[in-house]
C-alpha atoms as a PDB file:
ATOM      1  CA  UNK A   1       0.000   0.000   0.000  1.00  0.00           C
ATOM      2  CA  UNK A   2       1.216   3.266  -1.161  1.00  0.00           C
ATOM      3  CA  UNK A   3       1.458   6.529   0.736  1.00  0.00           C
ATOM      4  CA  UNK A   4      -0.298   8.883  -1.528  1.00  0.00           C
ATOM      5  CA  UNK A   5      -1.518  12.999  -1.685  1.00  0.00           C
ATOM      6  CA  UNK A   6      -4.070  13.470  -4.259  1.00  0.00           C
ATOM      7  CA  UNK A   7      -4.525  17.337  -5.542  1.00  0.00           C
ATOM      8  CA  UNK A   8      -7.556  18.632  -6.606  1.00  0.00           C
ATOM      9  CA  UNK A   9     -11.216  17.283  -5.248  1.00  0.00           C
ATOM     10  CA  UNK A  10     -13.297  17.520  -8.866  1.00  0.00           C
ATOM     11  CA  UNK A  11     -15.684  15.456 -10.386  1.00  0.00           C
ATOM     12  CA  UNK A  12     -12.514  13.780 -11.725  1.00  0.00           C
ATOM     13  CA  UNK A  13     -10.271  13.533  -8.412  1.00  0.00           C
ATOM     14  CA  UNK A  14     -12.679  13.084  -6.054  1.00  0.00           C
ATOM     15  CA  UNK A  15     -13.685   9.469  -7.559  1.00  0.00           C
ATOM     16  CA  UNK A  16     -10.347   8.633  -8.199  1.00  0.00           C
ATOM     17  CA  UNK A  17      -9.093   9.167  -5.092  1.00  0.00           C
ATOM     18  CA  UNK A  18     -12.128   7.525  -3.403  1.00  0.00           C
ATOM     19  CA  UNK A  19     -10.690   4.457  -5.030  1.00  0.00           C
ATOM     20  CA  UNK A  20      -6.944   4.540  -3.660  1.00  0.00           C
ATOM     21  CA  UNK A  21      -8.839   5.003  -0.382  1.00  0.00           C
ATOM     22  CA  UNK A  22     -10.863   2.165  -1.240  1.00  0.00           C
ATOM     23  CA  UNK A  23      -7.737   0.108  -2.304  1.00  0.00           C
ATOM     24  CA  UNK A  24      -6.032   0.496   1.389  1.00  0.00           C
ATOM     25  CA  UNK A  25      -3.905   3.341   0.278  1.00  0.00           C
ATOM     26  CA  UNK A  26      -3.037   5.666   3.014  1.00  0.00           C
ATOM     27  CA  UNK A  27      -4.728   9.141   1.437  1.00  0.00           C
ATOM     28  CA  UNK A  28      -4.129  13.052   2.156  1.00  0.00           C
ATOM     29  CA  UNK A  29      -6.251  15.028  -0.194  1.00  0.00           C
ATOM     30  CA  UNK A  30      -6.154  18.933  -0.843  1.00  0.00           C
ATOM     31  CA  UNK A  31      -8.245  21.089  -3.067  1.00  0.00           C
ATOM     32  CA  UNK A  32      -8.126  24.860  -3.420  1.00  0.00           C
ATOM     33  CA  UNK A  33     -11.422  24.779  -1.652  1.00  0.00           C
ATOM     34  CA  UNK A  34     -11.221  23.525   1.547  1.00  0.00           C
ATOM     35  CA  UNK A  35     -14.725  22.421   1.675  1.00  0.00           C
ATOM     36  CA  UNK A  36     -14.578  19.818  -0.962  1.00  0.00           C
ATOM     37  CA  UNK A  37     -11.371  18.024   0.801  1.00  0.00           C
ATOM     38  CA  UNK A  38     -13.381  17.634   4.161  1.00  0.00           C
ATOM     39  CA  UNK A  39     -16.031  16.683   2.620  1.00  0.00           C
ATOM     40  CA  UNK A  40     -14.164  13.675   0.546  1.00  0.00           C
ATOM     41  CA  UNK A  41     -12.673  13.019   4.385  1.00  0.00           C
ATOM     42  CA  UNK A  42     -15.831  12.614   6.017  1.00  0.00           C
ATOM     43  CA  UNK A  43     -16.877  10.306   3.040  1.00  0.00           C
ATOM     44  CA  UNK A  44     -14.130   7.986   2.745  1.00  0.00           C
ATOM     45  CA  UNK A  45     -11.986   8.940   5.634  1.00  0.00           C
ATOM     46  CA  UNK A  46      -7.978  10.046   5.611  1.00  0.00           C
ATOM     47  CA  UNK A  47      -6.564  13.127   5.981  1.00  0.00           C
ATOM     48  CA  UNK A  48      -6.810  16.644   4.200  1.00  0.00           C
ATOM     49  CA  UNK A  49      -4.075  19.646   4.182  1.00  0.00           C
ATOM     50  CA  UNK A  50      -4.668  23.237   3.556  1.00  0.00           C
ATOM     51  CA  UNK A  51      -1.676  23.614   0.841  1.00  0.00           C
ATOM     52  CA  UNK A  52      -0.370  21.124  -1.782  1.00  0.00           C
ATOM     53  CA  UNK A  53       3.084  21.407   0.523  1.00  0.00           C
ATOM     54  CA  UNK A  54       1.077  19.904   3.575  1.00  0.00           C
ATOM     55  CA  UNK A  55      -0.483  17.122   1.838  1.00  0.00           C
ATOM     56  CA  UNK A  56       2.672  16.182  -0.268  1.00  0.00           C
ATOM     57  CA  UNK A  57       5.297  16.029   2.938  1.00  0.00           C
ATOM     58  CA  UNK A  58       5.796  13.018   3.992  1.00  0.00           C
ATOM     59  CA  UNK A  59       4.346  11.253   0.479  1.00  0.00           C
ATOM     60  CA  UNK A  60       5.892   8.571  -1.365  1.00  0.00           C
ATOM     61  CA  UNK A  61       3.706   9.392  -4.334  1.00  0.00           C
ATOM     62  CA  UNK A  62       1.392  12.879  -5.278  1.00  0.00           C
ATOM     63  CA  UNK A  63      -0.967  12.436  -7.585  1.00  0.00           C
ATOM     64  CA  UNK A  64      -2.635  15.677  -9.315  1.00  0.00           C
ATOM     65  CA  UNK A  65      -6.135  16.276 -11.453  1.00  0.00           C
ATOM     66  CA  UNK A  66      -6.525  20.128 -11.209  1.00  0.00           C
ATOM     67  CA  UNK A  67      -8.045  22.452 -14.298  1.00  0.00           C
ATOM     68  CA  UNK A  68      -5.171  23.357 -16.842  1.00  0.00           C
ATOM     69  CA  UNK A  69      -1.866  24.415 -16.897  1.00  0.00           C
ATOM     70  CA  UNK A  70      -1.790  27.430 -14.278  1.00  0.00           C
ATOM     71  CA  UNK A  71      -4.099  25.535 -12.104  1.00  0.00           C
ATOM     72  CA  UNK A  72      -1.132  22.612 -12.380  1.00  0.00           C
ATOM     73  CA  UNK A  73       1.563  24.878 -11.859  1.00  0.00           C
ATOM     74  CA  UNK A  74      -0.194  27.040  -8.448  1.00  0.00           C
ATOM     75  CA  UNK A  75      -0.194  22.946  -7.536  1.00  0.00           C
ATOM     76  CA  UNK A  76       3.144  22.256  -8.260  1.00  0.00           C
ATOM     77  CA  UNK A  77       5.134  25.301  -7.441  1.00  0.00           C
ATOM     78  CA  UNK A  78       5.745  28.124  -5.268  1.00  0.00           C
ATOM     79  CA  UNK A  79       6.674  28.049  -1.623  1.00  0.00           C
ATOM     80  CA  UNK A  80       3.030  26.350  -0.957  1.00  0.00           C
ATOM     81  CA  UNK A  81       3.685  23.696  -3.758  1.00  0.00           C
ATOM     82  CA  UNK A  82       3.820  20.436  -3.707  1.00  0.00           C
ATOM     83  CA  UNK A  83       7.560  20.402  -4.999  1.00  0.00           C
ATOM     84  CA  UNK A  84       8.637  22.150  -1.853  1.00  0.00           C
ATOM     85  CA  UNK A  85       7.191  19.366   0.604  1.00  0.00           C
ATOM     86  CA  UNK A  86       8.386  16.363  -1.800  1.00  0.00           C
ATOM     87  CA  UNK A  87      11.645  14.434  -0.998  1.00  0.00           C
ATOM     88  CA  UNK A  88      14.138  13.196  -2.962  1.00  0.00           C
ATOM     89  CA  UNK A  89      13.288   9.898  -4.544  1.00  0.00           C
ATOM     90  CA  UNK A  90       9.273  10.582  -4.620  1.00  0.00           C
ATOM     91  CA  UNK A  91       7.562  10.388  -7.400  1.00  0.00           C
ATOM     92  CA  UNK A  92       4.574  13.014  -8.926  1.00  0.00           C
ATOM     93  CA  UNK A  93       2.113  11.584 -10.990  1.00  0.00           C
ATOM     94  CA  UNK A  94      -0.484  13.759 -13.181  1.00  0.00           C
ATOM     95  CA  UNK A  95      -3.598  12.967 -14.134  1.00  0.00           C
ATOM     96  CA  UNK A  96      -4.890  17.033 -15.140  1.00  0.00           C
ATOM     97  CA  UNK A  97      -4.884  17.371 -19.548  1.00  0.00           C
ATOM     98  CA  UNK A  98      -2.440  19.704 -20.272  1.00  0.00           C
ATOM     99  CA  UNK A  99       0.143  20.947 -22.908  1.00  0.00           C
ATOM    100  CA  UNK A 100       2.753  19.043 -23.583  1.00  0.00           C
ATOM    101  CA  UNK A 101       4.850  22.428 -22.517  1.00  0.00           C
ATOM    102  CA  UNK A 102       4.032  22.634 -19.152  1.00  0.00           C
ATOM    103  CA  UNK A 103       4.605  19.147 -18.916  1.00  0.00           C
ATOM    104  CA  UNK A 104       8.218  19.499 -19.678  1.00  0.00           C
ATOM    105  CA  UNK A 105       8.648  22.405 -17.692  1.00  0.00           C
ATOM    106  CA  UNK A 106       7.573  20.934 -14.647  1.00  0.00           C
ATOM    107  CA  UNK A 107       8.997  17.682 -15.281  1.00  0.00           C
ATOM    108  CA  UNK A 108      12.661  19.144 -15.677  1.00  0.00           C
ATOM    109  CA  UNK A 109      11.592  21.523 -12.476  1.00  0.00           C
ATOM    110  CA  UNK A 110      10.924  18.197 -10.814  1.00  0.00           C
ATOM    111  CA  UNK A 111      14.207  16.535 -11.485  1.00  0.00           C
ATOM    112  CA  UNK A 112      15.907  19.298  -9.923  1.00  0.00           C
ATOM    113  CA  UNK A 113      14.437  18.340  -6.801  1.00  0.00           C
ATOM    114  CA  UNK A 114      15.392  14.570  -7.021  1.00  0.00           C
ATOM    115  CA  UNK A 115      11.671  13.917  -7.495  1.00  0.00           C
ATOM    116  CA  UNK A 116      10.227  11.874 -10.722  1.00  0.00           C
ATOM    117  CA  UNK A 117       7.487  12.360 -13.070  1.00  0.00           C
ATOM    118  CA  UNK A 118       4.930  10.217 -14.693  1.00  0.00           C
ATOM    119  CA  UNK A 119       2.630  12.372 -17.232  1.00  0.00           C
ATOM    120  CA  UNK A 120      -0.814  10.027 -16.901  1.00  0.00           C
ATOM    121  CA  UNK A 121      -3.984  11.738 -18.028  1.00  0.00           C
ATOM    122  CA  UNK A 122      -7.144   9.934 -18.432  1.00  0.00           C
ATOM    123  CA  UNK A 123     -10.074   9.441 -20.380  1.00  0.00           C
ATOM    124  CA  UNK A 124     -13.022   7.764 -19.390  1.00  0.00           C
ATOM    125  CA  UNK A 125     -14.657  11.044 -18.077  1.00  0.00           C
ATOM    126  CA  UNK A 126     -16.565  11.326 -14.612  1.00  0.00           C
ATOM    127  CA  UNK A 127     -18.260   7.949 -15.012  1.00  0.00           C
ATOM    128  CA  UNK A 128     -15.140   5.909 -15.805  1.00  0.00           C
ATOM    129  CA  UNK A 129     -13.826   7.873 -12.761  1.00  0.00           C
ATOM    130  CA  UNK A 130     -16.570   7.130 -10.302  1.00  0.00           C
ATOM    131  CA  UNK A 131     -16.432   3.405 -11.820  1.00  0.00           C
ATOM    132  CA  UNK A 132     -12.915   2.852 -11.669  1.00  0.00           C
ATOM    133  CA  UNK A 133     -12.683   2.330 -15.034  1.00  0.00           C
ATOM    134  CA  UNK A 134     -10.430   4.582 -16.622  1.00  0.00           C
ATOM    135  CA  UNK A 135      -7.883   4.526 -19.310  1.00  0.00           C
ATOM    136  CA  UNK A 136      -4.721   6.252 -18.430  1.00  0.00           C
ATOM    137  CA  UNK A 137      -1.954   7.355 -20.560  1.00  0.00           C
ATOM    138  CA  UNK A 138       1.878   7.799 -19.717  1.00  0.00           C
ATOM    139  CA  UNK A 139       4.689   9.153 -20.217  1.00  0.00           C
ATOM    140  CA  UNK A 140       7.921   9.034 -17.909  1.00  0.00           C
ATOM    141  CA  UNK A 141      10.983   6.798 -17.542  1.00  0.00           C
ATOM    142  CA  UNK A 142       9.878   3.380 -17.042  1.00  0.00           C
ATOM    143  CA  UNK A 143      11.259   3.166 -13.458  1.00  0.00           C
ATOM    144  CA  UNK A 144       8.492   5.300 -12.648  1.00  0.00           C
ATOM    145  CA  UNK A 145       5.790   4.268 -14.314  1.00  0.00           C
ATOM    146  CA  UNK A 146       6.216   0.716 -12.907  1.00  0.00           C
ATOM    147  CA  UNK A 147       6.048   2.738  -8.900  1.00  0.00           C
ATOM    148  CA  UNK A 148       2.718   4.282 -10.322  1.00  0.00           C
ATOM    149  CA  UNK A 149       0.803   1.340 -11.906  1.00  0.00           C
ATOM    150  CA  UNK A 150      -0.384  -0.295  -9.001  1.00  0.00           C
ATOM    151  CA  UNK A 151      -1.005   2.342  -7.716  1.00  0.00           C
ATOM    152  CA  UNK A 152      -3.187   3.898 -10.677  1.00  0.00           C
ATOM    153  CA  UNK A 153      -4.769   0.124 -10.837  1.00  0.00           C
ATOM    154  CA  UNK A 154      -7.498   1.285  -8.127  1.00  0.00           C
ATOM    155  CA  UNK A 155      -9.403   2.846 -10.866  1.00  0.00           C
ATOM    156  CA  UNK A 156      -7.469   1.828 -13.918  1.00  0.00           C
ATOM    157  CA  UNK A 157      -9.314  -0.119 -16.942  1.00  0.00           C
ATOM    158  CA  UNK A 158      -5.971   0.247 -18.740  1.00  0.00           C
ATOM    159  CA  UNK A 159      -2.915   1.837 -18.581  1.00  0.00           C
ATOM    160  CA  UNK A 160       0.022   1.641 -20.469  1.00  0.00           C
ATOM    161  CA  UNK A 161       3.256   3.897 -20.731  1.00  0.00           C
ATOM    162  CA  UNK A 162       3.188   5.640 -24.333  1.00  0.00           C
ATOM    163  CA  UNK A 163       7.190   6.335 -24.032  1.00  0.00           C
ATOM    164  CA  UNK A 164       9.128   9.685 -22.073  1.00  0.00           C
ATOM    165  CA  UNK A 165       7.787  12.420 -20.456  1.00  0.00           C
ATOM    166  CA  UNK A 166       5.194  14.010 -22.202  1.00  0.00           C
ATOM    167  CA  UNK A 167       4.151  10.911 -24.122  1.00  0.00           C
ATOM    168  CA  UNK A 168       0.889  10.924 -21.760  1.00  0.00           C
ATOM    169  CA  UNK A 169      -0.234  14.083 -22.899  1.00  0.00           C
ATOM    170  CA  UNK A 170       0.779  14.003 -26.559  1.00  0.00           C
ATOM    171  CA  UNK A 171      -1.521  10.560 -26.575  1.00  0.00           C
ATOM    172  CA  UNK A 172      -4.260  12.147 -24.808  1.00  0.00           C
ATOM    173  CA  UNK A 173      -4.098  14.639 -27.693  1.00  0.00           C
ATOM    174  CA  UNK A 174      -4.728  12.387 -30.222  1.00  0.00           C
ATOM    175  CA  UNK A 175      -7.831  10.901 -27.870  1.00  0.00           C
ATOM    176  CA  UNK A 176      -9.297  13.960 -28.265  1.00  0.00           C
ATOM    177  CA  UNK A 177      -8.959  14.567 -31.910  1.00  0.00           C
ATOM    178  CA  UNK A 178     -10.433  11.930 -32.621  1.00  0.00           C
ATOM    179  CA  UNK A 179     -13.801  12.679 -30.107  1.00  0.00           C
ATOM    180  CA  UNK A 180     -14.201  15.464 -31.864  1.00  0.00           C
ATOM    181  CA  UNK A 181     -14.336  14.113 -35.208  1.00  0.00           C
ATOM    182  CA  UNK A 182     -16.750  10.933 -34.107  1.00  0.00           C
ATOM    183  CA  UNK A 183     -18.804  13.158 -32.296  1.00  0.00           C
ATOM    184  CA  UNK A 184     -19.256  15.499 -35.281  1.00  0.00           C
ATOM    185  CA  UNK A 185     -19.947  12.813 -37.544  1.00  0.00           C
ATOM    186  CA  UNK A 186     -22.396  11.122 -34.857  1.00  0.00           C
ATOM    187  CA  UNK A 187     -24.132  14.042 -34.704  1.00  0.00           C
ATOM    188  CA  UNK A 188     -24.667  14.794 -38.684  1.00  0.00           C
ATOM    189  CA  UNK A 189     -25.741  11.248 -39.033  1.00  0.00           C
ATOM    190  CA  UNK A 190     -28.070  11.481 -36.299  1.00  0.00           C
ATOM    191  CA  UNK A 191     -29.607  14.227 -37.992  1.00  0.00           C
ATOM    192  CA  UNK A 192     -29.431  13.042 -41.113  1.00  0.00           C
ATOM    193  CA  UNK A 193     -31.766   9.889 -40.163  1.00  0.00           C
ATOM    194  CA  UNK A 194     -34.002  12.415 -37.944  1.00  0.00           C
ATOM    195  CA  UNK A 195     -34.758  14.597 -41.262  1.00  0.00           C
ATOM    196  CA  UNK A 196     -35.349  11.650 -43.098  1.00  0.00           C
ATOM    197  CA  UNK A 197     -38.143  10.030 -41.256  1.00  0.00           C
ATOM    198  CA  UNK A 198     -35.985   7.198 -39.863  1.00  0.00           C
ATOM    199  CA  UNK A 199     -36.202   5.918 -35.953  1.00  0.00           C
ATOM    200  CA  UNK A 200     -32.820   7.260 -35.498  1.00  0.00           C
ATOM    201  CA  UNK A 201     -32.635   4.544 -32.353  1.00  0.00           C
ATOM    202  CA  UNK A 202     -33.491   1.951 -34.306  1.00  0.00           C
ATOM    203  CA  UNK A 203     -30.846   3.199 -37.340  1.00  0.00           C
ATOM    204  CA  UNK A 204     -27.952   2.892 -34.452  1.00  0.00           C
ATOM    205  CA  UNK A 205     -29.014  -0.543 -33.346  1.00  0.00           C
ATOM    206  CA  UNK A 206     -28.679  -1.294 -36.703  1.00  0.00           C
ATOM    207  CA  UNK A 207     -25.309  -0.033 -38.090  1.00  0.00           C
ATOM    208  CA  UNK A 208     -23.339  -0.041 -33.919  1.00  0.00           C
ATOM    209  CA  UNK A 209     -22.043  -3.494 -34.442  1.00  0.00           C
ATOM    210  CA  UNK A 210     -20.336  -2.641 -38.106  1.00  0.00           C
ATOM    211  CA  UNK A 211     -17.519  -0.382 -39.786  1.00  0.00           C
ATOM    212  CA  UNK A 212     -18.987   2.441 -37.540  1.00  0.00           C
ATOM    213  CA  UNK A 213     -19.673   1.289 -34.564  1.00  0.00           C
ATOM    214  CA  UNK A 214     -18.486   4.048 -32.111  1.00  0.00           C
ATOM    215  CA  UNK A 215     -18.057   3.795 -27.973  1.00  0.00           C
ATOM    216  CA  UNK A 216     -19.744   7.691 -28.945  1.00  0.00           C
ATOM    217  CA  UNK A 217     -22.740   5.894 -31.048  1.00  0.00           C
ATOM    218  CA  UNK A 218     -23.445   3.331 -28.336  1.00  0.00           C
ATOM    219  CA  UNK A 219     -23.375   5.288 -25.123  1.00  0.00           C
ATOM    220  CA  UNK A 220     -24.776   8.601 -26.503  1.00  0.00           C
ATOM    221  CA  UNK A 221     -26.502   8.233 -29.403  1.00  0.00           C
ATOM    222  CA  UNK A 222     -30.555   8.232 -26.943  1.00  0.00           C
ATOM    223  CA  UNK A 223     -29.336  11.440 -24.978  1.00  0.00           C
ATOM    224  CA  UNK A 224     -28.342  12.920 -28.156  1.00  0.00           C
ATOM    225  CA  UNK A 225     -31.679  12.543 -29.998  1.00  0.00           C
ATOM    226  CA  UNK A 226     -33.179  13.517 -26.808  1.00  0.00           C
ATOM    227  CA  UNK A 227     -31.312  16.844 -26.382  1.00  0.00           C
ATOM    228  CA  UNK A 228     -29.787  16.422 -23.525  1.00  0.00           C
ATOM    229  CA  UNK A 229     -26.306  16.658 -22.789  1.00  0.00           C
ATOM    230  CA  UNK A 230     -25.857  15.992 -18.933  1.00  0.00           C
ATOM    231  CA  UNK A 231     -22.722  13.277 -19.249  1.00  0.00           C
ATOM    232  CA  UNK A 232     -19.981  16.108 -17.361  1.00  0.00           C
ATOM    233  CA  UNK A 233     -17.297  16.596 -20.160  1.00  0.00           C
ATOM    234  CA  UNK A 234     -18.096  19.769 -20.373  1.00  0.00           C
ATOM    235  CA  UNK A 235     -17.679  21.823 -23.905  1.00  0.00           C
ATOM    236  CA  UNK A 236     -15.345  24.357 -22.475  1.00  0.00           C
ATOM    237  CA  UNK A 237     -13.164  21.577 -20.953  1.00  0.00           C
ATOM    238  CA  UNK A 238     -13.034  20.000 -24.550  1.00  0.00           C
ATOM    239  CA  UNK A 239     -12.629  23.649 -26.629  1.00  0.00           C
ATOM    240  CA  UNK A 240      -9.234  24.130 -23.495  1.00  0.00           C
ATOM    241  CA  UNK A 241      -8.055  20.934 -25.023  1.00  0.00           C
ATOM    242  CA  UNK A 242      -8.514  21.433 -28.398  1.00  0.00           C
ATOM    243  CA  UNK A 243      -6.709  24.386 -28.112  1.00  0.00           C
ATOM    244  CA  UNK A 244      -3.370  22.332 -26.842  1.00  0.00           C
ATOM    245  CA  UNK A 245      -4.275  19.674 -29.622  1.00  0.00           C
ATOM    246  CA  UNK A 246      -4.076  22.604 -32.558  1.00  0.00           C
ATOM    247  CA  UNK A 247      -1.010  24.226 -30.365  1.00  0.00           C
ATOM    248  CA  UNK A 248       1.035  21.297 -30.261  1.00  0.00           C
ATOM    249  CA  UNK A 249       0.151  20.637 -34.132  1.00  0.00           C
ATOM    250  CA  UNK A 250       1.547  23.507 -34.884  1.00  0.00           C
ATOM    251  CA  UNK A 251       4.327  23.035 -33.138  1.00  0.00           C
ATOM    252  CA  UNK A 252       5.029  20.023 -34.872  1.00  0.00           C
ATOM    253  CA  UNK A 253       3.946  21.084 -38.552  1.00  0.00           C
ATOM    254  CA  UNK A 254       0.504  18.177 -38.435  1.00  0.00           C
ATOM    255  CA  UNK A 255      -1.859  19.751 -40.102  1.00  0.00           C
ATOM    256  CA  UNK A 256      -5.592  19.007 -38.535  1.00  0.00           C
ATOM    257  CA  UNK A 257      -8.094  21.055 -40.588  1.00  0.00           C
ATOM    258  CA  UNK A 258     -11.300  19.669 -38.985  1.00  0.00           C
ATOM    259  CA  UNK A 259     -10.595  19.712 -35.559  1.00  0.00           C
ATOM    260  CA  UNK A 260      -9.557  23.146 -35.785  1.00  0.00           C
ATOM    261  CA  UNK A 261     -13.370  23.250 -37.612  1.00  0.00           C
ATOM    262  CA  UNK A 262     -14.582  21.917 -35.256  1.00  0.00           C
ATOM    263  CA  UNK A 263     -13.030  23.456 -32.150  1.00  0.00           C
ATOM    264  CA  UNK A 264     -14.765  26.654 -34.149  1.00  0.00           C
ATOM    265  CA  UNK A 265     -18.458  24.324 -34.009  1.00  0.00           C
ATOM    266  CA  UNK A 266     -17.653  24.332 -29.846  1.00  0.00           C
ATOM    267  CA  UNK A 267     -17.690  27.717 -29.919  1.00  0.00           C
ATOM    268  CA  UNK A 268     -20.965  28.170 -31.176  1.00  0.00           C
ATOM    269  CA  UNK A 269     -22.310  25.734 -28.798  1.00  0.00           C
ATOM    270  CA  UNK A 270     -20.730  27.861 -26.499  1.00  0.00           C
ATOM    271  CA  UNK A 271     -22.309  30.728 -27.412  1.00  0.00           C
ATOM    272  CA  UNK A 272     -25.302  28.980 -27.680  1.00  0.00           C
ATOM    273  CA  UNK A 273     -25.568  28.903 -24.328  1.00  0.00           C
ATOM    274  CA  UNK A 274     -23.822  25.547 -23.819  1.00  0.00           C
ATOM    275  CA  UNK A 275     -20.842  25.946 -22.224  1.00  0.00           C
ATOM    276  CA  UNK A 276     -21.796  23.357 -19.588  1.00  0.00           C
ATOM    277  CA  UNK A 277     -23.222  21.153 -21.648  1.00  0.00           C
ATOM    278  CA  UNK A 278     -21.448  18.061 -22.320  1.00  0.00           C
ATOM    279  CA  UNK A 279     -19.455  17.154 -25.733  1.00  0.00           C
ATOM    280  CA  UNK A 280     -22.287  15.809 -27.235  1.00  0.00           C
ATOM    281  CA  UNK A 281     -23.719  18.951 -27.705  1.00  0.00           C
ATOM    282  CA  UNK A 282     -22.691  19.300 -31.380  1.00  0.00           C
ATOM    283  CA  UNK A 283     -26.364  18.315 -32.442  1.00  0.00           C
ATOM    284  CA  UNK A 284     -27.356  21.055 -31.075  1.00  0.00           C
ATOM    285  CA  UNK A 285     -25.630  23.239 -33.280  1.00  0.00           C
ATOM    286  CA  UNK A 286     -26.828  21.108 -36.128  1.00  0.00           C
ATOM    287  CA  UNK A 287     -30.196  21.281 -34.848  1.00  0.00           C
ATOM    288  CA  UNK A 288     -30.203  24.844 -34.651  1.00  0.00           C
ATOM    289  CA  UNK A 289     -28.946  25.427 -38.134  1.00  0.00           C
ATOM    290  CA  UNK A 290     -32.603  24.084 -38.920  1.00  0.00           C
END
């Protein structure tokens, strides 16, 4: 059993955490507000700290699922960071989706401090973290992702290291290109057999188990032709990573021409009003178009 701080008390970290708990990991959660660590305490017991520093001294292993890249670094660094209560010879694991830049730059900011890094974000969303059932992706020396597996195994479907630091994240970019194209295409096919008269329900149970079968087309296809888009993924959350996706492809000269379209299709959901909803929401925008 691991000794283990977990940063940031979301609909992501919460769960996850929950599970090391669960597991017979010793647990010391923090969150920026106070009243969602306590709370996760009184649920499933543990300890809480009022800084990242507090919760990380004295941890073999800190384990992070904040917002985006500031959020990670206020986690990370300062004289209330987790950095400055790590020791030597620890290791930081994190689960938040962020650029492949800040990655680096904390990694190497780590290894100044003796302390290793594991880059391991997920994708499941908030029900494959509440199940346990989450697919993680890593990057890090392999020393280090072999002290985080079992760990990560409390609410782990799969996980697998993708190569060095930053591997994670670049990986976790291409899960979400290619969300947003499935979802797009979901959604104009969706419409497509709506405008045509078809039982659009009865067109999925039809086509799911062939050449475009989806895990998109099975588990949303009914809240999608019932408008609602409840599921937690949040459309702002995907536009933030979208924007690191078309960053990074920049960066390395891969030209993606529809998920930057698409990333533009977000932001009319957005501005529809839908900033909350979840990623599904492109049919809206469809639907709207008339």
């Amino acid at each position: 059993m691991a000794n283990v701080a977990f940063l940031g008390m979301g609909v992501m970290g919460a769960p996850m955490a929950g599970h090391l708990a669960k597991a017979g990991h010793d647990v010391c959660v923090y969150n920026r507000s106070g009243a969602k660590a306590k709370a996760w305490v009184e649920a499933n017991g543990g300890a809480s700290a009022d800084t990242p520093r507090a919760a990380a001294e004295g941890r073999d292993i800190v384990m992070a699922c904040v917002g985006n890249d500031d959020d990670l670094r206020a986690v990370c660094l300062g004289e209330d960071g987790a950095f400055a209560g790590m020791a030597r010879g620890s290791l930081f694991v994190d689960h938040t989706t962020v650029s492949a830049e800040v990655t680096r730059e904390l990694a190497e900011a780590a290894a100044e401090k003796g302390i290793a890094w594991v880059d391991a974000p997920v994708s499941g969303g908030q029900a494959g973290a509440e199940n346990g059932q989450l697919v993680i992706m890593c990057g890090g020396a392999q020393e280090d992702y072999d002290r985080a597996e079992p760990v990560m195994e409390a609410y782990a479907k799969l996980s697998r290291r993708m190569g060095e630091v930053g591997a994670g994240q670049l990986t976790k970019m291409v899960n979400q290109i290619c969300i947003a194209g499935l979802v797009q295409g979901l959604s104009e096919g969706l419409l497509f057999a709506q405008k045509a008269g078809l039982d659009g329900r009865a067109v999925v149970d039809v086509i799911q188990g062939g050449a475009a079968g989806s895990w998109q087309m099975v588990n949303r296809h009914e809240t999608m032709l019932d408008g609602e888009f409840e599921h937690g993924f949040a459309v702002d959350w995907m536009r933030k990573d979208l924007a690191i996706c078309l960053a990074e492809a920049e960066n390395i000269g891969a030209p993606l021409p529809g998920t930057a379209l698409i990333d533009q299709y977000y932001k009319d959901v957005q501005a529809m009003g839908g900033a909350r909803w979840d990623t599904s929401a492109l049919i809206a925008r469809l639907k709207a178009l008339g």
